[in-house]
C-alpha atoms as a PDB file:
ATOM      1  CA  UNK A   1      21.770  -1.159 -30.748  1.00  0.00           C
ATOM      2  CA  UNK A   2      18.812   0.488 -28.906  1.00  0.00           C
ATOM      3  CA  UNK A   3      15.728  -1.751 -28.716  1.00  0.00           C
ATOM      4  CA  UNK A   4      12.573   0.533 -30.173  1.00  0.00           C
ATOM      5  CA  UNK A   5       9.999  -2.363 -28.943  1.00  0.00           C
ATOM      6  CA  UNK A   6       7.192  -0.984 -27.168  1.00  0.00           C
ATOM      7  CA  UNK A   7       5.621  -2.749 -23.833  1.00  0.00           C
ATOM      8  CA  UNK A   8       2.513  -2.344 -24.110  1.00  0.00           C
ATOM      9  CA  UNK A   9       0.280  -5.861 -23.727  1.00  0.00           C
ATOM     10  CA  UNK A  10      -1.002  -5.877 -27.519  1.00  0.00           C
ATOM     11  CA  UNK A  11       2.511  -5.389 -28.936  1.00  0.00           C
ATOM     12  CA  UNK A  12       4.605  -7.191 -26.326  1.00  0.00           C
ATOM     13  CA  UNK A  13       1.804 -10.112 -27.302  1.00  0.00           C
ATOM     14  CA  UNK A  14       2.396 -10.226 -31.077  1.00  0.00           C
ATOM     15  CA  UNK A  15       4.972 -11.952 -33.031  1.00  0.00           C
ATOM     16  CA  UNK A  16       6.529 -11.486 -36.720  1.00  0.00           C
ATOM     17  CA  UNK A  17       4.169 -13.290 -38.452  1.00  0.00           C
ATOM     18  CA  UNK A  18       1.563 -11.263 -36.876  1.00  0.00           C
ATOM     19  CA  UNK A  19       1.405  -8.402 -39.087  1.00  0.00           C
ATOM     20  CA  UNK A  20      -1.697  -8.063 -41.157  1.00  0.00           C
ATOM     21  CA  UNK A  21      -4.519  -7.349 -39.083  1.00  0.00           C
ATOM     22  CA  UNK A  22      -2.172  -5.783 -36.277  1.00  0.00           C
ATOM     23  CA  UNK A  23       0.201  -3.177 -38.956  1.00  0.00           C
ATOM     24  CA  UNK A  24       0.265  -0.164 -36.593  1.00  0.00           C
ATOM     25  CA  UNK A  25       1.321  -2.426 -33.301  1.00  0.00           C
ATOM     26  CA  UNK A  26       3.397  -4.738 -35.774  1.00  0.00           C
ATOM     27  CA  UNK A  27       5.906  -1.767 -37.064  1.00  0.00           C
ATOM     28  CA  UNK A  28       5.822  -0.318 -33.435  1.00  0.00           C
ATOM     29  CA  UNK A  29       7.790  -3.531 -32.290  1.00  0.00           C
ATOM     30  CA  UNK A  30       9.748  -4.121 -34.899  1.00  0.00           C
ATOM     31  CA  UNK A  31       9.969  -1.384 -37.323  1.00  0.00           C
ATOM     32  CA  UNK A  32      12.893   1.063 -36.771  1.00  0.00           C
ATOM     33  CA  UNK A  33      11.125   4.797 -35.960  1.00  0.00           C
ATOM     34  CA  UNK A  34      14.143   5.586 -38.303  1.00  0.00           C
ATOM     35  CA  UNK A  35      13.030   4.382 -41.804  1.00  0.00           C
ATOM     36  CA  UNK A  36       9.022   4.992 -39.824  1.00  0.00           C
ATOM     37  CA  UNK A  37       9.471   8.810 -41.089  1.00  0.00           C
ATOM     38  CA  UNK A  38      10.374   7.975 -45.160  1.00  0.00           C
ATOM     39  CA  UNK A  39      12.141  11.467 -44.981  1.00  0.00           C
ATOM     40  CA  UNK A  40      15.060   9.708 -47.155  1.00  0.00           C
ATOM     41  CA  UNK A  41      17.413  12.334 -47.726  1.00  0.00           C
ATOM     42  CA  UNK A  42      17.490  12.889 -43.642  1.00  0.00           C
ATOM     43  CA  UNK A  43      17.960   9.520 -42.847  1.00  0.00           C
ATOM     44  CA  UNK A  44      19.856   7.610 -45.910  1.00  0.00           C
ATOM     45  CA  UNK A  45      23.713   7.382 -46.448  1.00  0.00           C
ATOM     46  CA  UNK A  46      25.389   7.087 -49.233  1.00  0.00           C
ATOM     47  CA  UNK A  47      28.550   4.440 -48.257  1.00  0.00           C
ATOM     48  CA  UNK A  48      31.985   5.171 -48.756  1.00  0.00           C
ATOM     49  CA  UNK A  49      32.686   8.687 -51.376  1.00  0.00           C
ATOM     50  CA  UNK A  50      29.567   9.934 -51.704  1.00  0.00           C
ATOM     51  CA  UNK A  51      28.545  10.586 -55.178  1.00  0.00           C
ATOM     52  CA  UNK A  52      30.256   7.281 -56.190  1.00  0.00           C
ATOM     53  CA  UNK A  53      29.373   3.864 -54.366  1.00  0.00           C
ATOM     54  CA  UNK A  54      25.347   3.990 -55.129  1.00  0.00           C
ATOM     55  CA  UNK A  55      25.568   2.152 -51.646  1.00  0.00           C
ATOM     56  CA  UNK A  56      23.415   3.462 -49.554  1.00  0.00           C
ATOM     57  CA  UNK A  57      22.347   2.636 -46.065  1.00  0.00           C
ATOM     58  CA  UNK A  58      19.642   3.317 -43.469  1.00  0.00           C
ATOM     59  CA  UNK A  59      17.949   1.618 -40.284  1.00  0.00           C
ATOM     60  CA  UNK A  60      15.434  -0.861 -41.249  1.00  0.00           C
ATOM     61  CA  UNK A  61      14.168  -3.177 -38.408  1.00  0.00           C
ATOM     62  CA  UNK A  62      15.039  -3.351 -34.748  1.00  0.00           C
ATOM     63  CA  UNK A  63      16.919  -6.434 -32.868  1.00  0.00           C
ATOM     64  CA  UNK A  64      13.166  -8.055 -32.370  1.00  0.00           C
ATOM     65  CA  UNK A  65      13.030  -8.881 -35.785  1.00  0.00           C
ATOM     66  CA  UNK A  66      16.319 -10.108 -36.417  1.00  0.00           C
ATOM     67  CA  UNK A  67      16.427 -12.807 -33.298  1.00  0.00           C
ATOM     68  CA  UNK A  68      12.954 -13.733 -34.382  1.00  0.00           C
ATOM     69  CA  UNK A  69      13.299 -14.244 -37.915  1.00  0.00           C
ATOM     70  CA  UNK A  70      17.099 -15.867 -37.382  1.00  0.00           C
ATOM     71  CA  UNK A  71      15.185 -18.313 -35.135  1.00  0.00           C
ATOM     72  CA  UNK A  72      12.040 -19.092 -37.308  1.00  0.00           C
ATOM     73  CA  UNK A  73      14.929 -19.959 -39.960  1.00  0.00           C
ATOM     74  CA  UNK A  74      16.595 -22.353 -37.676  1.00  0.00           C
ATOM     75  CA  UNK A  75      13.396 -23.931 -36.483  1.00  0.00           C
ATOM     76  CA  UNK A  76      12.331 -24.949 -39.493  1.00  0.00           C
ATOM     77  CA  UNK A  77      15.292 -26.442 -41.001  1.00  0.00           C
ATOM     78  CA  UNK A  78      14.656 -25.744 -44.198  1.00  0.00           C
ATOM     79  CA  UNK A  79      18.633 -24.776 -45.590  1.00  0.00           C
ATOM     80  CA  UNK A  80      18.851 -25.144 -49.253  1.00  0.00           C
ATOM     81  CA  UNK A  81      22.451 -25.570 -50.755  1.00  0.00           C
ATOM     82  CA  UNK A  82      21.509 -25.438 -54.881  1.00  0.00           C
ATOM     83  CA  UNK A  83      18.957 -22.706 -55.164  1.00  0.00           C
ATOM     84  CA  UNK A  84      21.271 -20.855 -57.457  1.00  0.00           C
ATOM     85  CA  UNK A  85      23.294 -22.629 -60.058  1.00  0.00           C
ATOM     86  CA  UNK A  86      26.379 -20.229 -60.298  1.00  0.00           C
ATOM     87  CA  UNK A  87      26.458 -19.026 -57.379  1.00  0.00           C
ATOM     88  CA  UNK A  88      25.128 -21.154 -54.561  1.00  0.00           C
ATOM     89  CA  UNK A  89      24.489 -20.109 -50.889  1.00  0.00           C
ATOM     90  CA  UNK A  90      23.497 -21.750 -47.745  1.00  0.00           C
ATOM     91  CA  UNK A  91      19.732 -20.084 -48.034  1.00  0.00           C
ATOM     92  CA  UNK A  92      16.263 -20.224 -47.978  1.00  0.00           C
ATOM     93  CA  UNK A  93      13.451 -18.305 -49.297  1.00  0.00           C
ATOM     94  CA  UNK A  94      11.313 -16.447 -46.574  1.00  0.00           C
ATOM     95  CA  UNK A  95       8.250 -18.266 -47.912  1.00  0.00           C
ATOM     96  CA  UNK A  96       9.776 -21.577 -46.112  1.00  0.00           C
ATOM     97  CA  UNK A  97       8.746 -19.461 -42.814  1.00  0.00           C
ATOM     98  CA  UNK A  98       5.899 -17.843 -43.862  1.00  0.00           C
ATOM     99  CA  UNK A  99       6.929 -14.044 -44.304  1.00  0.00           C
ATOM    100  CA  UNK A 100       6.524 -13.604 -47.971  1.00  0.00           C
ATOM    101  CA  UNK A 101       3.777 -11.634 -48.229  1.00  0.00           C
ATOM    102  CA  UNK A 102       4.677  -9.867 -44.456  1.00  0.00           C
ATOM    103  CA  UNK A 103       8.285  -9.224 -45.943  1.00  0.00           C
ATOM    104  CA  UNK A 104       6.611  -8.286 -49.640  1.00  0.00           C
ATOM    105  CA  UNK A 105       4.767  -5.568 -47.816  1.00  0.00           C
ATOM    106  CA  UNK A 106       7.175  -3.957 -45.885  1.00  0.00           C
ATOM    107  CA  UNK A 107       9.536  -3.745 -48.761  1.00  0.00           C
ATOM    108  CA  UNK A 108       6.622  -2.058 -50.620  1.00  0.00           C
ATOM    109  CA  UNK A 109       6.553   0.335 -47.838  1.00  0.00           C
ATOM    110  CA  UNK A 110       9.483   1.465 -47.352  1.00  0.00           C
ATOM    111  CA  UNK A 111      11.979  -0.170 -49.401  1.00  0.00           C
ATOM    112  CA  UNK A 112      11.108   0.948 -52.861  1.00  0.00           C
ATOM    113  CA  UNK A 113       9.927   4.033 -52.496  1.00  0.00           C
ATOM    114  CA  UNK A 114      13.574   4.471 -51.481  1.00  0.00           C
ATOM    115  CA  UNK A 115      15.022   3.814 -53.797  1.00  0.00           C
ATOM    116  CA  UNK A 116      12.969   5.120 -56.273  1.00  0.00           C
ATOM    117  CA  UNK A 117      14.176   8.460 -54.357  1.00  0.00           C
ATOM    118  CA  UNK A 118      17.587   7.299 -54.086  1.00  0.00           C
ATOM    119  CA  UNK A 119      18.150   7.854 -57.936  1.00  0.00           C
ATOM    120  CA  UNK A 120      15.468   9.841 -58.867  1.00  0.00           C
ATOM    121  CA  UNK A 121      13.678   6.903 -60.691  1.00  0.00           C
ATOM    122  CA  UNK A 122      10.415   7.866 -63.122  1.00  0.00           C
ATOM    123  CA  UNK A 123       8.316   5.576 -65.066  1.00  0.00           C
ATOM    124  CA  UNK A 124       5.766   2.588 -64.929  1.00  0.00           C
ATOM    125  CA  UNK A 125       8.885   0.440 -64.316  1.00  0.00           C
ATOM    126  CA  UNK A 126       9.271   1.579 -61.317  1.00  0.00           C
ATOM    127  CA  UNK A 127       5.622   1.470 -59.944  1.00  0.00           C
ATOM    128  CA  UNK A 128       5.548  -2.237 -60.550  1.00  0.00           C
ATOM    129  CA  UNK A 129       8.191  -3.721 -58.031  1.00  0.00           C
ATOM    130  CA  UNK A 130       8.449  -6.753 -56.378  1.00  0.00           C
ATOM    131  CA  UNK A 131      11.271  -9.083 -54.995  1.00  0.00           C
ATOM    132  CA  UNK A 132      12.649 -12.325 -54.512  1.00  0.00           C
ATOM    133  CA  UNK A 133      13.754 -12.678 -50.920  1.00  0.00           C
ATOM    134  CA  UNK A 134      15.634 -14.948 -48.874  1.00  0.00           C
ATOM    135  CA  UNK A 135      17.749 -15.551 -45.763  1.00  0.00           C
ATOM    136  CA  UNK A 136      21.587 -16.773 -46.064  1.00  0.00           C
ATOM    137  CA  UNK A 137      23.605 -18.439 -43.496  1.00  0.00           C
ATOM    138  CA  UNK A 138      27.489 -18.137 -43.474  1.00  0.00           C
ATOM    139  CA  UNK A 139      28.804 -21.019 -41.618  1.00  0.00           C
ATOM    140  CA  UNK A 140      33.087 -21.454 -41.138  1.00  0.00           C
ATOM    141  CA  UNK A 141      34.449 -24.339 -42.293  1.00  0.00           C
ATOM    142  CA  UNK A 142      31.472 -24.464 -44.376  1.00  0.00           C
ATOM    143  CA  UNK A 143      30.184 -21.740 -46.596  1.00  0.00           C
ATOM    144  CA  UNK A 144      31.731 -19.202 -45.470  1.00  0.00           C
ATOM    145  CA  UNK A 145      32.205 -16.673 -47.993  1.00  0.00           C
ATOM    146  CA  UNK A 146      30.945 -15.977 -51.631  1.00  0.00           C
ATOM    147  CA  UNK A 147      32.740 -15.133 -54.581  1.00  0.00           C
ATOM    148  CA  UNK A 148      32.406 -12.185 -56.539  1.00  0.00           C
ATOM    149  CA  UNK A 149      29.230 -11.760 -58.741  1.00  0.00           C
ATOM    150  CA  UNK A 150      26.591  -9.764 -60.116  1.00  0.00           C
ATOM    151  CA  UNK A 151      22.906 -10.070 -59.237  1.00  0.00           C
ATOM    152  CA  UNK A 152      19.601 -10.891 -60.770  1.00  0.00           C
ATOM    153  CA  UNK A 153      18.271  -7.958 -60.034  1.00  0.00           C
ATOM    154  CA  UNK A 154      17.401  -4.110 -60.765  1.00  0.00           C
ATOM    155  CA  UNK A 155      17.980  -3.257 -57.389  1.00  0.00           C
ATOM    156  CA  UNK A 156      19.417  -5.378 -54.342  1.00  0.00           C
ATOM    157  CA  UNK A 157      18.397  -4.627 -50.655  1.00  0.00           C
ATOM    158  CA  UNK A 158      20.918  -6.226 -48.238  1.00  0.00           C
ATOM    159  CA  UNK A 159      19.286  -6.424 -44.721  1.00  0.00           C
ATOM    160  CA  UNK A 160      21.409  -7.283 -41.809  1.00  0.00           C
ATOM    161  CA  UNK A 161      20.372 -10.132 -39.441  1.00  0.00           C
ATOM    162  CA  UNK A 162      23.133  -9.895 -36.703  1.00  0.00           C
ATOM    163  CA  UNK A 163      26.713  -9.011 -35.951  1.00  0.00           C
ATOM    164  CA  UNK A 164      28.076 -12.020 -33.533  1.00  0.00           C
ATOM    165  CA  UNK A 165      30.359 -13.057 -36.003  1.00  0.00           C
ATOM    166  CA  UNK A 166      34.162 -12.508 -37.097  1.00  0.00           C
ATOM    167  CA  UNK A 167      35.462 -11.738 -40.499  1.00  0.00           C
ATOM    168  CA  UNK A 168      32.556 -11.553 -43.335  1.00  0.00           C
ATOM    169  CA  UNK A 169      31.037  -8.315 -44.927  1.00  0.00           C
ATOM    170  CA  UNK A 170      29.845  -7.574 -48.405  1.00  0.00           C
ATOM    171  CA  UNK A 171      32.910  -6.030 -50.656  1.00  0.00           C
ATOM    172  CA  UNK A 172      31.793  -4.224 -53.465  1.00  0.00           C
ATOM    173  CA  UNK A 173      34.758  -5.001 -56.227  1.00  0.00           C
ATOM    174  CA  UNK A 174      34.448  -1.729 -58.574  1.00  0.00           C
ATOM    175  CA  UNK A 175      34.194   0.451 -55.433  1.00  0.00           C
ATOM    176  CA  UNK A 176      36.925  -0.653 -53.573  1.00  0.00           C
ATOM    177  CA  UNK A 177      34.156  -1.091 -50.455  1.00  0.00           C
ATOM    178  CA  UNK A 178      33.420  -3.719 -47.978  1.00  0.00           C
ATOM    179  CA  UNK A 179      30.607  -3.202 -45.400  1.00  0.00           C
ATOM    180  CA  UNK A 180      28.802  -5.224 -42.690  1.00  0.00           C
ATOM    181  CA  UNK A 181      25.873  -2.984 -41.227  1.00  0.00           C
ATOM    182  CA  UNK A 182      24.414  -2.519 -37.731  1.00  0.00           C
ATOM    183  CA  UNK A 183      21.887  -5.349 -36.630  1.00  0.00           C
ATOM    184  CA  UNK A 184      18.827  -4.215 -38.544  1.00  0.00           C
ATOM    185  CA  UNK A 185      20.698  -2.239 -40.979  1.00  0.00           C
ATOM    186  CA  UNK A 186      19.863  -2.418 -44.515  1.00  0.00           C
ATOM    187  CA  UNK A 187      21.983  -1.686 -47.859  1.00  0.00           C
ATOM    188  CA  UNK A 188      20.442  -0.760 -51.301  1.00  0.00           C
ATOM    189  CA  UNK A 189      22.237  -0.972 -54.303  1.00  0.00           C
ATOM    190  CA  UNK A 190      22.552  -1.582 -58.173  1.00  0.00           C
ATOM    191  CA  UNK A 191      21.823  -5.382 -58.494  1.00  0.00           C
ATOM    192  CA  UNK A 192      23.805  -5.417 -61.789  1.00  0.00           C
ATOM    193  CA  UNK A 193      26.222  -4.009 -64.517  1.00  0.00           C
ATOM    194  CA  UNK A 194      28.424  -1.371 -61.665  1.00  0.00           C
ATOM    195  CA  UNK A 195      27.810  -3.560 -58.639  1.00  0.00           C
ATOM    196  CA  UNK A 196      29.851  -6.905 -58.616  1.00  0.00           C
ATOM    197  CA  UNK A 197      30.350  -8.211 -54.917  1.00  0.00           C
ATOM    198  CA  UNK A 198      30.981 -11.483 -52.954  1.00  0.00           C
ATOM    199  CA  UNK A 199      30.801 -12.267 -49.405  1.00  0.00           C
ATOM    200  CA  UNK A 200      34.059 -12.140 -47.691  1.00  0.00           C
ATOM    201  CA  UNK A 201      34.499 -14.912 -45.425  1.00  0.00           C
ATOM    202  CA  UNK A 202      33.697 -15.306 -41.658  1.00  0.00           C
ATOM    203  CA  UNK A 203      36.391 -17.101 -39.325  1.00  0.00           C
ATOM    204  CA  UNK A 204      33.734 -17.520 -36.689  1.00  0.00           C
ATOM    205  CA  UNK A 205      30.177 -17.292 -35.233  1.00  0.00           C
ATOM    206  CA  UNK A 206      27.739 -17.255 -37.791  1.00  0.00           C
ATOM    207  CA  UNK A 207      25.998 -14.613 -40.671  1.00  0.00           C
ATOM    208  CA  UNK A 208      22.661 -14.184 -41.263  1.00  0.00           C
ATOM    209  CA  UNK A 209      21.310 -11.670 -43.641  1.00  0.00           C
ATOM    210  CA  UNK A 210      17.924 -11.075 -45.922  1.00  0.00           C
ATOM    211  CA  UNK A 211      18.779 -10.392 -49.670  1.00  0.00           C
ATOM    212  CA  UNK A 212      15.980  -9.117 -51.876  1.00  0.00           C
ATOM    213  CA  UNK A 213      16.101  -9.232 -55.191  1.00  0.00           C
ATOM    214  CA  UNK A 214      14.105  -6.491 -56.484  1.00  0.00           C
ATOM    215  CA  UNK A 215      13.050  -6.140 -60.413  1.00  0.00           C
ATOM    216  CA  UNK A 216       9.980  -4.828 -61.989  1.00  0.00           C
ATOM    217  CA  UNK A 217       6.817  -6.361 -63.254  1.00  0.00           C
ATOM    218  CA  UNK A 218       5.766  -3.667 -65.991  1.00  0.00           C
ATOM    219  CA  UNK A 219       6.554  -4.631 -69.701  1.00  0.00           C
ATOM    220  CA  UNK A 220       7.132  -1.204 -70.665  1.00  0.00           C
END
């Protein structure tokens, strides 16, 4: 994939945790110019037979932010195996490396206004967003897959970390659809109800990705 980091001396200076106080030259290095313009019917597939997944994809970050946020996550060490009690992954929660709120923001940028477009969403329920969001390692002869489940979620946003790996991708069970994404390629769909999936497994390398849980704070 074509790297869309710019070279100039503030940018090439800055890192991922760098964003607030530095937004413009922070999405310059890292955000794609793709998902930049928010024109979401130009730039937003929907997966597999259109009219039917509700999987739909788009460019959200570039390869910067993948290495660097795959690397914070290994740095730190901080793998959790029991986070979720059905359904356990290999994970941790972005706030273990400091990218919360960074993450929190971004999503608020670009990610829900999505999908509030993608289906033509109306209500307070929708203006009151926010997600849970972690990283997940796949590791052979380890955890390498995930079985088939439903989310906690309204929404789900899948964000792809890398693609040095055999085997893995997300299959969708009603829809008959398994997909992996470009590095920095991001999937939105139906957290529950429609949208059981699993992780299929990986026979080598490793998997990285960024899930987001997204539901909504409003009562009404």
């Amino acid at each position: 994939m074509q790297d869309f980091g710019y070279k100039d001396n503030k940018t090439t200076e800055l890192s991922v945790k760098d964003y607030f106080g530095n937004e413009g030259a922070w999405v310059k290095k890292y955000v794609s110019p793709v998902i930049r313009t928010k024109e979401w019917e130009l730039i937003a597939d929907e997966v597999g037979v259109k009219g039917h997944t509700n999987v739909f994809t788009t460019q959200f970050f570039n390869k910067n932010f993948c290495e660097e946020i795959i690397q914070l996550a290994e740095d730190s060490g901080k793998w959790t195996h029991k986070r979720h009690e059905f359904y356990p992954t290999t994970d941790m929660l972005i706030d273990a490396i400091g990218m919360e709120k960074i993450y929190e923001a971004l999503l608020s940028e670009y990610i829900y206004p999505w999908a509030i477009d993608a289906w033509d969403l109306e209500g307070k329920t929708w203006k009151a967003l926010s997600s849970e969001s972690f990283i997940i390692k796949y590791i052979p002869n380890q955890q390498a897959h995930l079985s088939f489940h439903h989310d906690h979620s309204l929404v789900t946003n899948l964000l792809t970390l890398n693609n040095d790996f055999e085997g893995g991708g997300t299959m969708f069970k009603r829809q008959k659809l398994c997909v992996k994404g470009d590095v920095g390629g991001t999937f939105l769909h139906p957290g529950n109800i429609t949208h059981k999936h699993g992780a299929r497994p990986i026979t080598s390398g490793l998997r990285y990705v960024i899930v987001s849980f997204i539901n909504s704070n409003s009562e009404g």
